[in-house]
Protein backbone atom coordinates (compact mmCIF):
# COMPACT_ATOMS: atom_id res chain seq x y z
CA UNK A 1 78.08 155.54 146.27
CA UNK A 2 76.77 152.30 147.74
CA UNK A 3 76.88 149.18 145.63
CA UNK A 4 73.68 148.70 143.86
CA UNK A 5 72.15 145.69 142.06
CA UNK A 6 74.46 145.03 139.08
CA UNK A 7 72.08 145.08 136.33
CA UNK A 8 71.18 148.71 137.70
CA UNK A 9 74.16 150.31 137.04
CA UNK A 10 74.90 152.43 133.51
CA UNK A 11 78.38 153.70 132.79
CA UNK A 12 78.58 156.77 130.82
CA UNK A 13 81.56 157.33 129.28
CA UNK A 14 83.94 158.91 126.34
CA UNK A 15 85.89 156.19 124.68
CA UNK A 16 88.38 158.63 123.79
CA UNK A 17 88.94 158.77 127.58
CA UNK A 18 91.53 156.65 129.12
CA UNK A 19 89.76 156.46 132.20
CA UNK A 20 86.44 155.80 131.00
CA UNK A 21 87.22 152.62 128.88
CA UNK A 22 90.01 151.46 132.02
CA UNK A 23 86.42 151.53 134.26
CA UNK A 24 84.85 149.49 131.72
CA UNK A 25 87.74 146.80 131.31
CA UNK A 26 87.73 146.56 135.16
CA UNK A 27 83.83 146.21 135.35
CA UNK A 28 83.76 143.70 132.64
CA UNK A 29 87.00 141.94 134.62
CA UNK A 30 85.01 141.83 138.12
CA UNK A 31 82.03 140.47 136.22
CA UNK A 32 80.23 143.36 137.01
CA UNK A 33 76.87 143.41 135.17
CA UNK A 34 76.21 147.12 133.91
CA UNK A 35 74.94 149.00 130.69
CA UNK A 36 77.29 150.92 128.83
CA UNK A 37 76.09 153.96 127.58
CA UNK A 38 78.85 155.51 124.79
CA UNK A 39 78.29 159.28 124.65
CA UNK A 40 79.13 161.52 122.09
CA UNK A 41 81.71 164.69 122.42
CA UNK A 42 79.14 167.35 122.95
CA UNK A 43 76.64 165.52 124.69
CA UNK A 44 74.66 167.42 127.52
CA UNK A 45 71.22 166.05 128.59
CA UNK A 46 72.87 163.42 130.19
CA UNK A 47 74.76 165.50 132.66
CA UNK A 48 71.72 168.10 132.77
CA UNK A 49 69.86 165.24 133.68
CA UNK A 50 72.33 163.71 136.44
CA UNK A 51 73.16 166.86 137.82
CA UNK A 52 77.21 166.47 136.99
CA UNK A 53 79.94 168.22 135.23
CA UNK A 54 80.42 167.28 131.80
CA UNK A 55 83.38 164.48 131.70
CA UNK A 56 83.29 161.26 132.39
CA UNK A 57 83.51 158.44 133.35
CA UNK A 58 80.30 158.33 135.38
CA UNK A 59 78.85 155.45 137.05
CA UNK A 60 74.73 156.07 138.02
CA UNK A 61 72.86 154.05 139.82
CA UNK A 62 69.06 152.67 140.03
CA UNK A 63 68.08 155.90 142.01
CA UNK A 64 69.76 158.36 139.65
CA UNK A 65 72.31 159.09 141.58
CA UNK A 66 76.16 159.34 139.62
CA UNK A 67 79.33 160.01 140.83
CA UNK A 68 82.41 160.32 138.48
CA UNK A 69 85.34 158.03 138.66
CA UNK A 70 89.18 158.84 137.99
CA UNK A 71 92.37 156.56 138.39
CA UNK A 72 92.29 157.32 141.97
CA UNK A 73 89.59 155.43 142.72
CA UNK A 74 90.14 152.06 140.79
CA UNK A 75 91.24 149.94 144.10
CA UNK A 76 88.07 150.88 145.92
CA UNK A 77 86.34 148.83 143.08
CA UNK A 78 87.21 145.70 145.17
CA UNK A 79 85.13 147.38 148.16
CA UNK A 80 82.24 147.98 146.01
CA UNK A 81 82.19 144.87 143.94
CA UNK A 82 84.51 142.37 145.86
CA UNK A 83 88.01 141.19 145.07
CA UNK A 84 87.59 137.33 144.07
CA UNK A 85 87.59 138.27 139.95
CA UNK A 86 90.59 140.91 139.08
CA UNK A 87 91.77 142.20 142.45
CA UNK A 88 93.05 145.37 143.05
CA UNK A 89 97.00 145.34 143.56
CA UNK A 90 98.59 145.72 146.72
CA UNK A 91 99.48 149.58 148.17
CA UNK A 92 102.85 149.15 146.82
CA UNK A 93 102.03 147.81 143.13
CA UNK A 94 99.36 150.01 142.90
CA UNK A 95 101.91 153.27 144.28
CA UNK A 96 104.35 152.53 141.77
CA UNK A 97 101.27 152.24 138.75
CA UNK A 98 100.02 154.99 140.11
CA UNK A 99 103.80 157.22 139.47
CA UNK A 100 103.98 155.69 136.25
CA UNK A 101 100.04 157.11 135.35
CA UNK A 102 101.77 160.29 136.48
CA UNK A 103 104.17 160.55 133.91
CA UNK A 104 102.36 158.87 131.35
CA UNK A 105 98.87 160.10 130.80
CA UNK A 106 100.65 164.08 129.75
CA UNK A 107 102.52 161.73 126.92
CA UNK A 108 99.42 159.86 125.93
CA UNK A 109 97.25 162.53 125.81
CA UNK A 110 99.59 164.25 123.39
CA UNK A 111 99.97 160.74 121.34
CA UNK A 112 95.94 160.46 121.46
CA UNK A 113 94.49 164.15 120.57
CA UNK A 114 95.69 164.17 116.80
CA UNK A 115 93.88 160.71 116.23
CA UNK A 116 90.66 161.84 118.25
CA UNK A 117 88.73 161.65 114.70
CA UNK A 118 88.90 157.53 114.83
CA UNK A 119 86.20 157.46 117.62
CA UNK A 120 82.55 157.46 117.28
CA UNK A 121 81.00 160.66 118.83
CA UNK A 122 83.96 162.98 118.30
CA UNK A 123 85.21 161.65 114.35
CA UNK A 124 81.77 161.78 112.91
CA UNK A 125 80.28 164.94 113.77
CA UNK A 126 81.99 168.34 112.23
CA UNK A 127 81.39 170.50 115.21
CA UNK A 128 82.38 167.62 117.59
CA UNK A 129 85.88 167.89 115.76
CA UNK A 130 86.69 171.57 115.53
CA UNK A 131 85.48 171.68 119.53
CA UNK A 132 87.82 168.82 119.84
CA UNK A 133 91.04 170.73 117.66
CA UNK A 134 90.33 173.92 119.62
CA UNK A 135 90.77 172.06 122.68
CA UNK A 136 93.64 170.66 121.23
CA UNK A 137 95.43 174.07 120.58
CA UNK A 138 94.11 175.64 124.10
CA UNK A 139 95.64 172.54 126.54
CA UNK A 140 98.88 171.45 123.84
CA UNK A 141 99.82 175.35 122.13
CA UNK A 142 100.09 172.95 119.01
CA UNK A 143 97.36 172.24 116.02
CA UNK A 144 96.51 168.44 115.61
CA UNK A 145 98.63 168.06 112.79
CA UNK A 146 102.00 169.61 114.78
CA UNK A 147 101.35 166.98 117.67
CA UNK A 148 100.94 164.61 114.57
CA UNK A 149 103.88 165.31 113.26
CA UNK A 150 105.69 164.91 117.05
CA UNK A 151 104.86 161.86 117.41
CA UNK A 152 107.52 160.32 116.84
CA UNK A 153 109.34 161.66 119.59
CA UNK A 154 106.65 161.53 121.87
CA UNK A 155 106.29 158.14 121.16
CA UNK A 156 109.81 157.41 121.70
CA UNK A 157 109.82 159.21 125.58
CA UNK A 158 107.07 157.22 126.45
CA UNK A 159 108.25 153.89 125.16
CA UNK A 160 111.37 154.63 126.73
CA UNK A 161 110.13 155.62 130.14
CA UNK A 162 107.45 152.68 130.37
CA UNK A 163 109.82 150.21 128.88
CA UNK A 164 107.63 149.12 126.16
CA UNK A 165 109.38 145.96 125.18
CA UNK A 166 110.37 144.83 128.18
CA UNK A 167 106.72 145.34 129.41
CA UNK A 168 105.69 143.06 126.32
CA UNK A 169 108.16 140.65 126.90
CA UNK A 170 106.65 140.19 130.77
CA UNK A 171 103.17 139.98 129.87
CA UNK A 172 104.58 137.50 127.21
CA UNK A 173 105.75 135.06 129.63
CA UNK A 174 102.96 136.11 132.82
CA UNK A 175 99.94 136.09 130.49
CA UNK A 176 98.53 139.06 132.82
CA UNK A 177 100.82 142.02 134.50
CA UNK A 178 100.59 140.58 137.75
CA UNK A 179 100.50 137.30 137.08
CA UNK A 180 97.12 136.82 137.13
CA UNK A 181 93.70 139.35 135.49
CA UNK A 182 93.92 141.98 138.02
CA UNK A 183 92.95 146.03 137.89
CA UNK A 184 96.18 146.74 136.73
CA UNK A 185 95.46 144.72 133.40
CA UNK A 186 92.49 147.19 133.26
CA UNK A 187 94.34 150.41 133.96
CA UNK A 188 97.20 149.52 131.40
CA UNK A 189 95.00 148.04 128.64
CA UNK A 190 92.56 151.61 128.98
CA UNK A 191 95.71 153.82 128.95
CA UNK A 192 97.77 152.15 125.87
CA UNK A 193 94.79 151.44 123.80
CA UNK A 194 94.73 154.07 121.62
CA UNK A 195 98.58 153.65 120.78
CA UNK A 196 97.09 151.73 118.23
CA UNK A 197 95.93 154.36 116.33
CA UNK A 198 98.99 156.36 115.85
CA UNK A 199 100.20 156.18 111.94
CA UNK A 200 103.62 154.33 111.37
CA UNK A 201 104.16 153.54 114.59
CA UNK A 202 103.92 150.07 115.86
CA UNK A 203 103.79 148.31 119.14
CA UNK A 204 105.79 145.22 120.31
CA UNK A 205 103.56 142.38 119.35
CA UNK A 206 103.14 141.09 122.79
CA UNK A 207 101.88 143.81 123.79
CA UNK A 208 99.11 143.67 121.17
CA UNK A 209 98.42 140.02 122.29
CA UNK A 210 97.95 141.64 125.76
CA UNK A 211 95.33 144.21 124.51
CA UNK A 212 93.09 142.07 122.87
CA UNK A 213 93.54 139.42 125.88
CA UNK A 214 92.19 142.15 128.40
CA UNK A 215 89.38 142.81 126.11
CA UNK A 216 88.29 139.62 125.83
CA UNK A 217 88.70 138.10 129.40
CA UNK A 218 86.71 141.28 130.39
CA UNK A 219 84.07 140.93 127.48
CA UNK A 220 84.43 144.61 126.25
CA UNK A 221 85.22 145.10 122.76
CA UNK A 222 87.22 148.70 122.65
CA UNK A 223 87.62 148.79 119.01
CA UNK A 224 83.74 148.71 118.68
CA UNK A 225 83.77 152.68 119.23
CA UNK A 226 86.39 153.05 116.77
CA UNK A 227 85.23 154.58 113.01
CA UNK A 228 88.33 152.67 111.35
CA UNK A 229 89.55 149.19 111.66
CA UNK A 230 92.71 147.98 113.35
């Protein structure tokens, strides 16, 4: 899709989707003007409308026309909206990201499903959550409350292969994990996000400094779609 005038675009999105709320974070970083439009689990029109499958993220434009966005396509952002504000990283940062998304996103998904009730559009609407723990047992072959009561050690593999306090302990010192607000501050903040959420665990405080620090530089508030308080 073309670039079109910034205050023409609308992003559709889950904000139980990694993904969806990375796009945002990296919109908001590039200064990209845009409506955010949250949708709620079983929501249809929209895609009716649009013509597309039902997942999102989905960027439309003024003339209707939407495409969907994954992780893949994050460092064509500074094609479509220029890389002076939050550049993409080079091929070789954004390779090894990239492997670590790999082997990451299975864990957080696992991590994320059991506290899918804390968002707004799945967590306050009773069919919304048994479509949500059917989906749960049909991807996982667990209930919600067995991948609740794993987290501990799921929690613990991921930690140990993204190298959680050593990861806090750079941002720490950099500010941002390149040095400077960049995509990768956008892809990292939308993927451990909802970490937050997961009861009795706790992540290393400079990491949580680094959260909030994306949110704000990028002027999106992630904890707005949340039905609970952090």
């Amino acid at each position: 899709m073309a670039p079109h005038p910034e205050q023409a675009l609308t992003l559709h999105y889950h904000p139980w989707e990694p993904a969806a709320q990375a796009l945002r974070l990296a919109l908001g970083l590039k200064g990209v003007g845009r409506t955010d439009h949250r949708l709620p689990y079983n929501e249809l029109a929209t895609f009716y409308r649009l013509g597309q499958p039902c997942r999102t993220p989905l960027l439309e434009g003024p003339d209707g026309h939407a495409e969907h966005l994954g992780w893949d396509d994050f460092p064509s952002l500074d094609i479509r909206f220029g890389a002076q504000r939050a550049p993409a990283p080079d091929a070789d940062a954004w390779a090894a990201l990239r492997r670590w998304l790999d082997q990451a996103l299975p864990l957080l998904a696992r991590l994320a499903a059991p506290v899918g009730y804390a968002w707004r559009g799945l967590g306050d609407d009773a069919d919304a959550r048994a479509a949500h723990a059917r989906e749960a047992r049909r991807r996982f072959g667990l209930t919600l409350e067995a991948l609740a009561n794993d987290r501990y050690a799921a929690f613990g593999q991921l930690s140990a292969l993204s190298r959680l306090p050593e990861l806090g302990r750079h941002l720490a010192r950099q500010g941002w994990y390149l040095g400077r607000p960049s995509l990768a501050d956008a892809v990292l903040a939308g993927a451990l996000f909802p970490l937050q959420l997961l009861d009795g665990i706790a992540l290393p405080i400079h990491l949580l400094y680094y959260l909030r620090r994306v949110q704000d530089e990028a002027g999106v508030d992630l904890e707005a779609d949340l039905l609970i308080s952090l």
